[in-house]
C-alpha atoms as a PDB file:
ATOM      1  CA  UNK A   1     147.546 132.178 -52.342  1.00  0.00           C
ATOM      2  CA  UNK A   2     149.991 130.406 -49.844  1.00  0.00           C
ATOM      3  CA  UNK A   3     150.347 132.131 -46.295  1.00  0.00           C
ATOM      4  CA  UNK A   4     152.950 134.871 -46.333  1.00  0.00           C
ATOM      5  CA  UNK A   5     155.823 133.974 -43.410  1.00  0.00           C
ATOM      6  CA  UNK A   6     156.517 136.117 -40.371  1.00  0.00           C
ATOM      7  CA  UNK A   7     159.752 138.729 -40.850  1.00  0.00           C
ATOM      8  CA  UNK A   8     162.318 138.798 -38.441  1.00  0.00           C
ATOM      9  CA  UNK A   9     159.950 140.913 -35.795  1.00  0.00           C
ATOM     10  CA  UNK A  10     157.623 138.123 -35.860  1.00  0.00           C
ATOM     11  CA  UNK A  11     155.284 140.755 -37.592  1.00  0.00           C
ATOM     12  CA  UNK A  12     153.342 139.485 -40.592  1.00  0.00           C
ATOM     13  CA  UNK A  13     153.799 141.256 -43.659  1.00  0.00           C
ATOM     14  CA  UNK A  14     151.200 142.958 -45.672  1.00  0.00           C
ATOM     15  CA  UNK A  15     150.704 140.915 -49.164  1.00  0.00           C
ATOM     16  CA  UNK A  16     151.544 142.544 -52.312  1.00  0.00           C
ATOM     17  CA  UNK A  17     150.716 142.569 -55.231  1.00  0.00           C
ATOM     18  CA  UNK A  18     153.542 141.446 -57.545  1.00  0.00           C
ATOM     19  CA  UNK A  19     152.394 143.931 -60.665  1.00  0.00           C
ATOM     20  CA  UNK A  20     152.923 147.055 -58.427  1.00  0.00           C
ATOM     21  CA  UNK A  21     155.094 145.738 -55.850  1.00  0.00           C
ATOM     22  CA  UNK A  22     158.284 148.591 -55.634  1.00  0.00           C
ATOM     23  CA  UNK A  23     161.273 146.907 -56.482  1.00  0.00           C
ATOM     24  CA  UNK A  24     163.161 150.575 -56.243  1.00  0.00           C
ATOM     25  CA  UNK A  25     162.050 150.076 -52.711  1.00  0.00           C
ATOM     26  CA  UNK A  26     163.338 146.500 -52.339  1.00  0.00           C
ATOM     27  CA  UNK A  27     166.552 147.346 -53.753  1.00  0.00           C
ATOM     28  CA  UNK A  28     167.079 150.397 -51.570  1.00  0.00           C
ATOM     29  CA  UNK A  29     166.330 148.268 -48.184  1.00  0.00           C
ATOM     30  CA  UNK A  30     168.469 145.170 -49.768  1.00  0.00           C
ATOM     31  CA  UNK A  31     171.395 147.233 -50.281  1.00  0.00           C
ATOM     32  CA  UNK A  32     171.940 148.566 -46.559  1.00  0.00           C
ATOM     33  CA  UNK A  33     172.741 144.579 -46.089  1.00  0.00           C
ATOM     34  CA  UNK A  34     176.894 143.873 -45.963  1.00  0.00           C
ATOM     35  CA  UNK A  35     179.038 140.850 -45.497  1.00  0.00           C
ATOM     36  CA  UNK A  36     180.165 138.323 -48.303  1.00  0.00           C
ATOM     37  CA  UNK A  37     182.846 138.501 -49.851  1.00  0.00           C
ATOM     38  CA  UNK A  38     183.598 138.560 -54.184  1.00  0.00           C
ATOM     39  CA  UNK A  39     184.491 135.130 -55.949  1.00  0.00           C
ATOM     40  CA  UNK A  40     187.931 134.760 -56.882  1.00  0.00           C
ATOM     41  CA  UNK A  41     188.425 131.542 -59.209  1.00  0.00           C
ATOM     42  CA  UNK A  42     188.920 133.474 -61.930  1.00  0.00           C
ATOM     43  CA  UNK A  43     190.228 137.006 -62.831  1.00  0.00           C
ATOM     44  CA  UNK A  44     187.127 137.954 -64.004  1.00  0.00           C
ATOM     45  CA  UNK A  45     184.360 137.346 -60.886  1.00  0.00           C
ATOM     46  CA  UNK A  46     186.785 138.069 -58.879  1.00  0.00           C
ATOM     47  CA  UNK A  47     187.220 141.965 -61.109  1.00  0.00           C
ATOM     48  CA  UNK A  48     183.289 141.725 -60.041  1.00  0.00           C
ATOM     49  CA  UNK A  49     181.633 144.832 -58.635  1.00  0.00           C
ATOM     50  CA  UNK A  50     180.884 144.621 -55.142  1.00  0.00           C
ATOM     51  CA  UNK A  51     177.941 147.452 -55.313  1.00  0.00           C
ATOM     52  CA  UNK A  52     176.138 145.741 -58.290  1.00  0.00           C
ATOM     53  CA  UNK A  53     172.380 145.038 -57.034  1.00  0.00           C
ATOM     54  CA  UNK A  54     170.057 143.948 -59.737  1.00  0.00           C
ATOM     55  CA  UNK A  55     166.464 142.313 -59.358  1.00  0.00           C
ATOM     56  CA  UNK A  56     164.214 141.638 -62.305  1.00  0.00           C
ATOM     57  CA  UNK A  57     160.679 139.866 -61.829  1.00  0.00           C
ATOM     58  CA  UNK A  58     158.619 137.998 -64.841  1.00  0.00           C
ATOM     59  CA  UNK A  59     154.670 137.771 -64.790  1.00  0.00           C
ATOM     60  CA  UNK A  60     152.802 135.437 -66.425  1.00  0.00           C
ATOM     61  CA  UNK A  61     151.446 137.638 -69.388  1.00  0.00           C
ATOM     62  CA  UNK A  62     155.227 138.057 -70.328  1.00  0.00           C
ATOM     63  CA  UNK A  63     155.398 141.796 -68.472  1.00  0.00           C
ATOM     64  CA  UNK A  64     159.234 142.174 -67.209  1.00  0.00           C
ATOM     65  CA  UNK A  65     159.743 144.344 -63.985  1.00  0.00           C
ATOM     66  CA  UNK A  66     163.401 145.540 -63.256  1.00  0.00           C
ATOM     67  CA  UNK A  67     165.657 147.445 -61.222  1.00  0.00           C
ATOM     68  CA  UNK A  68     168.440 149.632 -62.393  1.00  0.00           C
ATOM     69  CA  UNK A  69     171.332 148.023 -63.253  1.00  0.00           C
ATOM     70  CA  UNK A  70     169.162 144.661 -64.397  1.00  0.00           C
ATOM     71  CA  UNK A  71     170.850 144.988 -67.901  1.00  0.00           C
ATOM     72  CA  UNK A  72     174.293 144.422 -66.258  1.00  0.00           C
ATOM     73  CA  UNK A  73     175.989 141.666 -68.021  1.00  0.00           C
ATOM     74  CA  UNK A  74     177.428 139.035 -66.355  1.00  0.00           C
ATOM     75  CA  UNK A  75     178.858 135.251 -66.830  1.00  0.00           C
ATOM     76  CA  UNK A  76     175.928 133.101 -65.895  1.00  0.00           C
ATOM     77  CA  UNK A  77     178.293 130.423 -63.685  1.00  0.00           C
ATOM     78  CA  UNK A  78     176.432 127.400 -62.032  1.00  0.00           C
ATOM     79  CA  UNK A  79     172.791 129.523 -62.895  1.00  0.00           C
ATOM     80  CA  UNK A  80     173.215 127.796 -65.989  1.00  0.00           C
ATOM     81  CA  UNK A  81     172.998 124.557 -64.334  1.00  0.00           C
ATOM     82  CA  UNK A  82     168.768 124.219 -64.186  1.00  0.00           C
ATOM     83  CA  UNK A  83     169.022 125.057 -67.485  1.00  0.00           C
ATOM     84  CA  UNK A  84     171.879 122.461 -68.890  1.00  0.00           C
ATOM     85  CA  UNK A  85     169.690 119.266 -66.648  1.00  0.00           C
ATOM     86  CA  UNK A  86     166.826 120.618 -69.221  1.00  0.00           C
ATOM     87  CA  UNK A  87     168.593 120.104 -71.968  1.00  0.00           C
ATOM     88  CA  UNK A  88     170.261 117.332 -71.495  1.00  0.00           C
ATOM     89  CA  UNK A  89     166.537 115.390 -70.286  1.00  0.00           C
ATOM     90  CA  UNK A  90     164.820 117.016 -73.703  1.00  0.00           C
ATOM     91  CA  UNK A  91     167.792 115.712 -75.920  1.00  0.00           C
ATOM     92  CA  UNK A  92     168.300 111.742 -74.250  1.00  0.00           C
ATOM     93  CA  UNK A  93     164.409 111.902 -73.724  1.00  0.00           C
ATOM     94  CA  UNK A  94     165.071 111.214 -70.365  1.00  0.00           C
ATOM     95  CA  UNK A  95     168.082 108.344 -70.028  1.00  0.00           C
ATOM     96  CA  UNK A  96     170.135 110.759 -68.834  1.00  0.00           C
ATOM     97  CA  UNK A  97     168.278 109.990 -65.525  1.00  0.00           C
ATOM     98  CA  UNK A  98     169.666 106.881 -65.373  1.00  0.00           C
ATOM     99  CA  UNK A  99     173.638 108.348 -65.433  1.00  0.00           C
ATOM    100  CA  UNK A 100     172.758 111.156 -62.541  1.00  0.00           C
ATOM    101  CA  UNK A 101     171.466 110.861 -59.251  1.00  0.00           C
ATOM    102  CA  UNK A 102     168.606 113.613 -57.741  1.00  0.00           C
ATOM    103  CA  UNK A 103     169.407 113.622 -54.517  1.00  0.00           C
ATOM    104  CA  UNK A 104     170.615 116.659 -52.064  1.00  0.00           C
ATOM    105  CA  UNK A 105     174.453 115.784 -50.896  1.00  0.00           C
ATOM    106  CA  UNK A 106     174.899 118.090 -48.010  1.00  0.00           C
ATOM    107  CA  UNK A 107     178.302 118.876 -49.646  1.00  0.00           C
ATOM    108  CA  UNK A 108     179.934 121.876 -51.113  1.00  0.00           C
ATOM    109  CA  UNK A 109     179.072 122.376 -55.419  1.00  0.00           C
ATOM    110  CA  UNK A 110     182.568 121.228 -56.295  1.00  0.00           C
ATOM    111  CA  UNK A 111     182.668 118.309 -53.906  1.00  0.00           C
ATOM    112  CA  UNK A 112     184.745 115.395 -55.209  1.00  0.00           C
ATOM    113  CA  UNK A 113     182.335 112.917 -54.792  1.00  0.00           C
ATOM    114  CA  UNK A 114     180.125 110.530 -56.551  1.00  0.00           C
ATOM    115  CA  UNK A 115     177.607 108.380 -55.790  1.00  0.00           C
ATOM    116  CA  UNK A 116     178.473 104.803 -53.536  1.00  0.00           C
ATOM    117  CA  UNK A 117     178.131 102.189 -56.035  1.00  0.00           C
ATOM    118  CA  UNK A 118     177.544 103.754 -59.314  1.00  0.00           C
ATOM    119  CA  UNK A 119     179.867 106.405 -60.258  1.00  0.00           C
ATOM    120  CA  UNK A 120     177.325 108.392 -61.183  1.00  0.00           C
ATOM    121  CA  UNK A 121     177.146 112.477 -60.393  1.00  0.00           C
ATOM    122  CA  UNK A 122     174.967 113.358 -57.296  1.00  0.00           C
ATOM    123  CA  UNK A 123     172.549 115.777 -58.660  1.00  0.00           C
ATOM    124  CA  UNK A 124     172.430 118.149 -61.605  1.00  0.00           C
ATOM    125  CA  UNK A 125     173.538 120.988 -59.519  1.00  0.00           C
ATOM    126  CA  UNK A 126     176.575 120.349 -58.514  1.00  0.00           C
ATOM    127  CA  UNK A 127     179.895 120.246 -60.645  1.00  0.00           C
ATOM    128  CA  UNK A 128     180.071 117.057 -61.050  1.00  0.00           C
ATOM    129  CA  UNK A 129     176.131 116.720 -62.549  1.00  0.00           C
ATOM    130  CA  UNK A 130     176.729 119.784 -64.621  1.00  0.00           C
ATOM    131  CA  UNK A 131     179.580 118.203 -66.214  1.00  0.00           C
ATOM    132  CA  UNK A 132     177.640 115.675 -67.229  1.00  0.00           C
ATOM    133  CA  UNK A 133     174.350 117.184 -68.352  1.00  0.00           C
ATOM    134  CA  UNK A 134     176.336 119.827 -70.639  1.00  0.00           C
ATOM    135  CA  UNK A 135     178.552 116.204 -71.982  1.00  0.00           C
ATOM    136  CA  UNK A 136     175.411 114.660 -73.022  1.00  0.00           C
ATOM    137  CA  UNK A 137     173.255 117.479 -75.196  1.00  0.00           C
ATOM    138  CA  UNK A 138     173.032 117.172 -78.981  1.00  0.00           C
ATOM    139  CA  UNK A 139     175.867 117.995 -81.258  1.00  0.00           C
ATOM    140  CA  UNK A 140     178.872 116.981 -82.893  1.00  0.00           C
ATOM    141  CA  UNK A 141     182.059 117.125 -80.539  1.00  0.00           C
ATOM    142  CA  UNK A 142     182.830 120.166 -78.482  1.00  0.00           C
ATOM    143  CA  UNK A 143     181.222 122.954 -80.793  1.00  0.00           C
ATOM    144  CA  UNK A 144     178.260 121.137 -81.641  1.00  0.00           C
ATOM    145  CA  UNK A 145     177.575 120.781 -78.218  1.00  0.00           C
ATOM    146  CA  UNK A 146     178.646 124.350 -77.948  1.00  0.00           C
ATOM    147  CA  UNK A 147     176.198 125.661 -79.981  1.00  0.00           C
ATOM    148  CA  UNK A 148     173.289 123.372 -78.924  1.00  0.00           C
ATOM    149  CA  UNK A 149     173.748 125.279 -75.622  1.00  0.00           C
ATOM    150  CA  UNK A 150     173.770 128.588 -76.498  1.00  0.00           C
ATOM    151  CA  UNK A 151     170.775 128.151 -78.506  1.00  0.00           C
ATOM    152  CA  UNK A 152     169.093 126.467 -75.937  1.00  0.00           C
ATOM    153  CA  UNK A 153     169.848 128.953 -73.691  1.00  0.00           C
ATOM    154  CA  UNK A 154     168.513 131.760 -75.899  1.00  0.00           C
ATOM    155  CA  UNK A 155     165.193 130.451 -76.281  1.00  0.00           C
ATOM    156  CA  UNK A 156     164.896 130.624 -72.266  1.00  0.00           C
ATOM    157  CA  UNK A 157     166.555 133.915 -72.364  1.00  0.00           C
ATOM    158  CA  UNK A 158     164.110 134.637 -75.331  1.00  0.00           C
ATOM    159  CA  UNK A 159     167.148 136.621 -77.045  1.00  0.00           C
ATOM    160  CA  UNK A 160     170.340 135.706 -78.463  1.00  0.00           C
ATOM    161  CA  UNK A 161     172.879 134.973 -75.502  1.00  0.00           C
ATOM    162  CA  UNK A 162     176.727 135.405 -76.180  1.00  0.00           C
ATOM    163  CA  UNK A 163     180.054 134.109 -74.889  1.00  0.00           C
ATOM    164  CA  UNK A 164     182.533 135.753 -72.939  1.00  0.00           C
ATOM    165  CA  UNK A 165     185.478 134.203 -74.763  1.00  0.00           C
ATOM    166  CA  UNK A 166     188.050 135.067 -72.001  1.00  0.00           C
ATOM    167  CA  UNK A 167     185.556 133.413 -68.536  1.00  0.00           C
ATOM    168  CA  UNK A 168     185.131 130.479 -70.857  1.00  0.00           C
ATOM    169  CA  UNK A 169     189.594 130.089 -71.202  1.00  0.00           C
ATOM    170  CA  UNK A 170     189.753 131.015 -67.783  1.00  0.00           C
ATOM    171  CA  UNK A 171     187.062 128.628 -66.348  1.00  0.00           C
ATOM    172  CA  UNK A 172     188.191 125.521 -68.526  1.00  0.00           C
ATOM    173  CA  UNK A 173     192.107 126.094 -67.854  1.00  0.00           C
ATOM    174  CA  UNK A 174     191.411 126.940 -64.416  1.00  0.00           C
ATOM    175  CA  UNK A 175     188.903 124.484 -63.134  1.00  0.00           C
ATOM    176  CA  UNK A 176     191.402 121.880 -61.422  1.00  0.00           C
ATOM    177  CA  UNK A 177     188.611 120.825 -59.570  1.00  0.00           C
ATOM    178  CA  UNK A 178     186.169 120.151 -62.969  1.00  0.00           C
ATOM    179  CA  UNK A 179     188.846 118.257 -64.635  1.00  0.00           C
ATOM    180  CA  UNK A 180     189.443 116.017 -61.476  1.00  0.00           C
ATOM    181  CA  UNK A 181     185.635 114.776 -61.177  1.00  0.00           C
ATOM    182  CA  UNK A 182     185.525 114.707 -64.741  1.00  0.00           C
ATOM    183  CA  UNK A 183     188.746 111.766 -64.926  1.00  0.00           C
ATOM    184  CA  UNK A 184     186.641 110.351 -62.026  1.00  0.00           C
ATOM    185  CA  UNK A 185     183.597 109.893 -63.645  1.00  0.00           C
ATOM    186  CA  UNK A 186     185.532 108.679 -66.886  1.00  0.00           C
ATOM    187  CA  UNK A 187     187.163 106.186 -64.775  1.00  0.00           C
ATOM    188  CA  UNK A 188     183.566 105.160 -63.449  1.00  0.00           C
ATOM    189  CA  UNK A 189     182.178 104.935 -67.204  1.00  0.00           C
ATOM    190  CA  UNK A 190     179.719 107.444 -66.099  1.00  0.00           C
ATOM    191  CA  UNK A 191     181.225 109.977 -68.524  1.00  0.00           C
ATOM    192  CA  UNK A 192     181.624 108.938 -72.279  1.00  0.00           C
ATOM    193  CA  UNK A 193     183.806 111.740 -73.562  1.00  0.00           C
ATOM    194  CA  UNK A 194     186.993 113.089 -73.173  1.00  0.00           C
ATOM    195  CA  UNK A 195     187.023 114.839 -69.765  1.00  0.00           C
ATOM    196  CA  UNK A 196     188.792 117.689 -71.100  1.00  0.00           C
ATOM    197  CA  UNK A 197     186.168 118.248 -73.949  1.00  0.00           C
ATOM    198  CA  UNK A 198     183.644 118.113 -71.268  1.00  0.00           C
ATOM    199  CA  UNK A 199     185.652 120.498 -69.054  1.00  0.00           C
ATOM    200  CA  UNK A 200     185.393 122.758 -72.305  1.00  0.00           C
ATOM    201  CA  UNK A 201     181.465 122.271 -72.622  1.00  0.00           C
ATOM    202  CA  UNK A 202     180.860 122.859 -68.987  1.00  0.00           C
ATOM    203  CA  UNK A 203     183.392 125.987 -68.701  1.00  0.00           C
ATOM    204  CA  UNK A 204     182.064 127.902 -72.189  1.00  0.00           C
ATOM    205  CA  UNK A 205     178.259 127.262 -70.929  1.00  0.00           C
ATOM    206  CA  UNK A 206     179.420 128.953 -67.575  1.00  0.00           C
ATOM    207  CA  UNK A 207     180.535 131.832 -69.594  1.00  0.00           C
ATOM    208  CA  UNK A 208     177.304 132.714 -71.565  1.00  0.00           C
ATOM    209  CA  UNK A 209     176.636 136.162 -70.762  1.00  0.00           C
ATOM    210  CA  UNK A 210     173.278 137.373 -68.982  1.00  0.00           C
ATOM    211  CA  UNK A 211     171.230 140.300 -67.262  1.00  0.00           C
ATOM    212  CA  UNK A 212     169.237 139.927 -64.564  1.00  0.00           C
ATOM    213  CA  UNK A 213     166.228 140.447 -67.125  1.00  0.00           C
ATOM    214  CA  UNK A 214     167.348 137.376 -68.963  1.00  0.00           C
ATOM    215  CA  UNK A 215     168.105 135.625 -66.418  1.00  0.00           C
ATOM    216  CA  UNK A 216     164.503 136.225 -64.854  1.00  0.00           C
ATOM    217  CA  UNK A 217     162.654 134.930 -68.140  1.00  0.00           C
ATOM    218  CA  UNK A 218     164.656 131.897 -68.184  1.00  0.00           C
ATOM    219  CA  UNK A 219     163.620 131.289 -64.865  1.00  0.00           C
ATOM    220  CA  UNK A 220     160.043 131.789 -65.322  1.00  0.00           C
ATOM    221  CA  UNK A 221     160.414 129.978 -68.071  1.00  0.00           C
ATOM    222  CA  UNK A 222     160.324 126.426 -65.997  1.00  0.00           C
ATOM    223  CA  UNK A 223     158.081 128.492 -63.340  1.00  0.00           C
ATOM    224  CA  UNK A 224     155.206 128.274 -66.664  1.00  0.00           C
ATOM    225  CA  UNK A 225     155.906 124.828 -67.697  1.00  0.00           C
ATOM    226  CA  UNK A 226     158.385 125.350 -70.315  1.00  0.00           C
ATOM    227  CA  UNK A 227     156.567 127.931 -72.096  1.00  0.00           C
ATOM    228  CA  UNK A 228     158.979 131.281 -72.423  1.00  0.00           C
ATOM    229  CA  UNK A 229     156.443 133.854 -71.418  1.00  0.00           C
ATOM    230  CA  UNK A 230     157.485 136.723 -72.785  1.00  0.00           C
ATOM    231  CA  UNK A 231     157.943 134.903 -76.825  1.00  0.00           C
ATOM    232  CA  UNK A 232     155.086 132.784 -75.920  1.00  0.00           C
ATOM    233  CA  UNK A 233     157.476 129.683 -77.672  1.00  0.00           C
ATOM    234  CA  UNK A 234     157.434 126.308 -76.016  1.00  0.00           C
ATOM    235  CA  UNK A 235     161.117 125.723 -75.085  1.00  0.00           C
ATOM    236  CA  UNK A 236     161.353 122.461 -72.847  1.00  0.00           C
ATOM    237  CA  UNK A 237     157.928 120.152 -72.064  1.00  0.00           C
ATOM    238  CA  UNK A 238     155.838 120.468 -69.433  1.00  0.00           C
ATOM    239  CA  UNK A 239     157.466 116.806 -67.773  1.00  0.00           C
ATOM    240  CA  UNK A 240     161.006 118.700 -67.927  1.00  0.00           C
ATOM    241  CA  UNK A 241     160.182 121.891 -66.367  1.00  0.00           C
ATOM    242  CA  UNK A 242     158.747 120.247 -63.745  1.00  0.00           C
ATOM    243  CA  UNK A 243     161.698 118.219 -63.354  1.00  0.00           C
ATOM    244  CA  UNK A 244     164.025 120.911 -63.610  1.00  0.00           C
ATOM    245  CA  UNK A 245     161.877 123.036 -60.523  1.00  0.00           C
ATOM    246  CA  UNK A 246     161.558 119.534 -58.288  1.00  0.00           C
ATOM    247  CA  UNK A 247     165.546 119.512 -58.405  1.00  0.00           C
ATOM    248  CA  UNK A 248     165.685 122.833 -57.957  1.00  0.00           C
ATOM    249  CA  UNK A 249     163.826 123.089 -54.271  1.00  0.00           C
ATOM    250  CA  UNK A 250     165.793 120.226 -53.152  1.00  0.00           C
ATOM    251  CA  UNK A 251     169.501 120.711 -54.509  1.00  0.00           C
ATOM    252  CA  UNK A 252     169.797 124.309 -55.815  1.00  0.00           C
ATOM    253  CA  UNK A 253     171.474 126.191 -52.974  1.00  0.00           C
ATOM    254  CA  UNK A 254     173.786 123.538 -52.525  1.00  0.00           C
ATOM    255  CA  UNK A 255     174.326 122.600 -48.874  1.00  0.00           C
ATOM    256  CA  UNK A 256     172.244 125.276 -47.933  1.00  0.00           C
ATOM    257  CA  UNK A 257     169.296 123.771 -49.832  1.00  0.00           C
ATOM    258  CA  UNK A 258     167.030 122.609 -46.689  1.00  0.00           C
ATOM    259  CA  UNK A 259     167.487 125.827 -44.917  1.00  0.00           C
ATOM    260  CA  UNK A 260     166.515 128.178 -48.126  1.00  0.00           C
ATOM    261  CA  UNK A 261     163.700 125.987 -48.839  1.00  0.00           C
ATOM    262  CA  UNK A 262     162.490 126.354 -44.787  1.00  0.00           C
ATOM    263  CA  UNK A 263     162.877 130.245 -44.975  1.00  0.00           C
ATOM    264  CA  UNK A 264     162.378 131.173 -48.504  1.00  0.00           C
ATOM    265  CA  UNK A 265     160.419 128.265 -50.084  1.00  0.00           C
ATOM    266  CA  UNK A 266     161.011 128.837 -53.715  1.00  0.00           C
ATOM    267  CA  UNK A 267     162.711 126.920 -56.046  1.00  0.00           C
ATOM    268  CA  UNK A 268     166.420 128.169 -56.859  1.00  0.00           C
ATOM    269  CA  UNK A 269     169.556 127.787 -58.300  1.00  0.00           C
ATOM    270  CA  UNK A 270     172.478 130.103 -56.848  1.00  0.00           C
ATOM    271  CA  UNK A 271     175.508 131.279 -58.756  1.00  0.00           C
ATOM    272  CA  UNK A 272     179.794 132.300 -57.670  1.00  0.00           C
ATOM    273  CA  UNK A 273     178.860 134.766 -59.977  1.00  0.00           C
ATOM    274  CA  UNK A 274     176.200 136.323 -57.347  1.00  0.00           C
ATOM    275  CA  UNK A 275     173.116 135.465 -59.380  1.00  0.00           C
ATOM    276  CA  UNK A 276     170.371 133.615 -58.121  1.00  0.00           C
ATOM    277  CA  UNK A 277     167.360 132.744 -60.559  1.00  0.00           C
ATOM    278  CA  UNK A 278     164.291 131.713 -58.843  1.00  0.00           C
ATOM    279  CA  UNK A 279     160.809 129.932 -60.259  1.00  0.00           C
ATOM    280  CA  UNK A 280     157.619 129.659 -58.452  1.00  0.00           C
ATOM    281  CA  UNK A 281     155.321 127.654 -60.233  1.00  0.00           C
ATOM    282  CA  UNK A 282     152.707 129.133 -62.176  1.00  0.00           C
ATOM    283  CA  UNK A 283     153.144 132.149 -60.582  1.00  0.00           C
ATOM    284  CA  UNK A 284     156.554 134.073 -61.666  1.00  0.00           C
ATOM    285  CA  UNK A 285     160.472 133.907 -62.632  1.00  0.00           C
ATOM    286  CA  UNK A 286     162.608 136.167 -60.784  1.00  0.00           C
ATOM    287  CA  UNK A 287     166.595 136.953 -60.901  1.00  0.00           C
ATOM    288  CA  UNK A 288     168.962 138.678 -58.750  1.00  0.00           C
ATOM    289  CA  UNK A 289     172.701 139.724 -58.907  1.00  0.00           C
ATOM    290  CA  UNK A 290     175.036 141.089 -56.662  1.00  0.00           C
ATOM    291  CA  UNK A 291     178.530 139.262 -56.335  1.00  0.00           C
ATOM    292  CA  UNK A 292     179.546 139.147 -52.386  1.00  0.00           C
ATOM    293  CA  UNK A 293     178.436 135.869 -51.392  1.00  0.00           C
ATOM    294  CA  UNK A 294     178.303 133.942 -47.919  1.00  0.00           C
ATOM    295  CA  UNK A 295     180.320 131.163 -47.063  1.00  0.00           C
ATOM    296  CA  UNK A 296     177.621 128.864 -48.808  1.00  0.00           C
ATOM    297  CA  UNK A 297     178.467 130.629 -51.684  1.00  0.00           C
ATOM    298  CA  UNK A 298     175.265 132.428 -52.370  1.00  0.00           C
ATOM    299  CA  UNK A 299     174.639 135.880 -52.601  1.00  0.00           C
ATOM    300  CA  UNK A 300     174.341 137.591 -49.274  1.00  0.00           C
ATOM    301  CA  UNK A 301     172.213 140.328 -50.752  1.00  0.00           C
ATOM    302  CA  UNK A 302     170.685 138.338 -53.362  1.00  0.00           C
ATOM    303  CA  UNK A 303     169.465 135.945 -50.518  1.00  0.00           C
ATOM    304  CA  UNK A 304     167.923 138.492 -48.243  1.00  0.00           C
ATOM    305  CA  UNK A 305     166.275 139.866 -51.603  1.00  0.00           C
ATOM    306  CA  UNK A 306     164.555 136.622 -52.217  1.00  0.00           C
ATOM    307  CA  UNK A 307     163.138 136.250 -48.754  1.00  0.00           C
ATOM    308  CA  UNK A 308     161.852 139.747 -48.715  1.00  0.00           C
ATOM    309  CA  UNK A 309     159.999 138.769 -52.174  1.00  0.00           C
ATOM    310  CA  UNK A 310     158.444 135.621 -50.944  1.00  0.00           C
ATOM    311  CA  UNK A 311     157.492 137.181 -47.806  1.00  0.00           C
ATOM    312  CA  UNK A 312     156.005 140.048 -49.313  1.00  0.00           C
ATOM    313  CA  UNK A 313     154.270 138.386 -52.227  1.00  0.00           C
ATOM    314  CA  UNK A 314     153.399 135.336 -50.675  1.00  0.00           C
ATOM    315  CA  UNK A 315     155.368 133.081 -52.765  1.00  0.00           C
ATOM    316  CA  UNK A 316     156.380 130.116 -49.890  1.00  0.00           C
ATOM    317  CA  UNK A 317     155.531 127.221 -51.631  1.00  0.00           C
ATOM    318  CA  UNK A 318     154.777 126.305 -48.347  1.00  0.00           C
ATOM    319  CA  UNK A 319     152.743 128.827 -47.073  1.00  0.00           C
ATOM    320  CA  UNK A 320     149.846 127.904 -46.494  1.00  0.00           C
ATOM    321  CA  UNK A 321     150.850 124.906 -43.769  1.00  0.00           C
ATOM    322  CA  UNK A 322     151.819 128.613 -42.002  1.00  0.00           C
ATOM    323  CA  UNK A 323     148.283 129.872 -41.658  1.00  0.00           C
END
């Protein structure tokens, strides 16, 4: 196991064990934690409740530990991104590495900015990647890519996902910012469809609706190699899951990335919606939800969650250069 860091009393915390570890308890100390404030892009996130506090955890034998109000439904938003890179690398066998950078930018998700010199997207986490990754899946047009998606993203989930119809308008007429970097990468010949069909990709896969508990199992999906834990069903191969979880450490808390990966140390991918899904390799798949989010635009309970949980279970990649 890697070395468990100090808390914030420079006293080291007593390891857990992560099949009885009290996530009532974690909840009830997570809540006391204010600040953030609710994303308001849309009607709906910003409609959001500000009291919602979910956490669901996934073992390797496919066990699925919750908190109340883990089957909360909400619109996945850039969680889905991990997922979309996935897809994308299974269905181009891996070209679309050649149309999307990997590296962190230091810049905020929705930056309007490519890379120097090729026109091509940062990193799969921000917009701009996204955009791309969800333009480049299988299927015919808009709803074939639509649908390649959504199943996709039910076989992490290991249920049938859904759509909220009226995040997926909202997000695709809304996103001013999505169908700006969009005409850019057209005009860079990074993109190869219409911008506003991949506007409409992007926005609908925003809008797939999620728990926490769903949300967890996709996440420890990629934590076990692309095996869904809890169906037992290979979903992605081993080579893409690891991809996925490399990009993850380095770019999936935006320009907070370095920092989360200091203090928390596990791969993650953070959300407008409030949702952060995490995957430690080989070990577990975790989720959290609650909508008030820093100025980073991650959770502000959802991040002090995830610290207590790699503290307490030892999950620092890291950890043991702490010893």
């Amino acid at each position: 196991m890697a070395g468990a860091t100090r808390d914030s009393l420079g006293a080291m915390p007593s390891r857990r064990d992560a099949r009885t570890y009290d996530l009532k308890d974690l909840r009830d100390r997570v809540m006391r934690e204010s600040g953030g404030a609710v994303d308001d892009s849309i009607p709906q996130l910003a409609e959001a409740d500000p009291e919602l506090l979910g956490i669901a955890i996934v073992l390797p034998d496919g066990s699925v530990r919750t908190t109340e109000q883990a089957d909360v439904a909400f619109s996945v938003q850039s969680a889905v991104k991990p997922f979309l890179f996935a897809l994308a690398l299974l269905d181009t066998d891996g070209e679309v590495l050649d149309r999307i950078g990997i590296e962190p930018t230091g810049e905020a998700f929705d930056a309007i900015k490519l890379e120097s010199g090729t026109g091509r997207p940062p990193n799969p986490m921000v917009n701009a990647g996204a955009l791309l990754t969800a333009a480049v899946v299988d299927g015919d047009g808009v709803e074939g890519r639509n649908e390649r998606i959504l199943r996709g993203l039910s076989a992490f989930a290991g249920r049938e996902l859904t759509v909220d119809e009226d995040v997926a308008r909202n997000e695709h007429l809304l996103g001013d910012r999505n169908h700006a970097l969009a005409h850019l990468m057209r005009s860079e010949g990074t993109l190869r469809i219409s911008a506003d069909d991949a506007v409409a990709v992007y926005a609908r896969a925003c809008a797939v609706l999620v728990d926490v508990e769903a949300l967890a199992v996709m996440g420890a999906t990629l934590a076990f190699g692309g095996v869904n834990p809890v169906t037992g069903k290979r979903v992605v191969p081993a080579a893409v899951a690891r991809d996925v979880v490399s990009v993850m450490a380095t770019c999936g808390v935006y320009d907070g990335s370095g920092r989360w990966m200091r203090r928390v140390g596990i791969p993650a991918k953070s959300s407008v919606s409030g949702a952060i899904v995490l995957s430690v390799p080989e070990t577990l798949g975790a989720a959290v939800i609650s909508p008030p989010l820093d100025e980073q635009g991650t959770s502000v309970r959802g991040s002090k969650a995830c610290d207590l949980l790699s503290a307490e279970l030892d999950l620092h990649v890291f950890g043991s250069l702490g010893d």
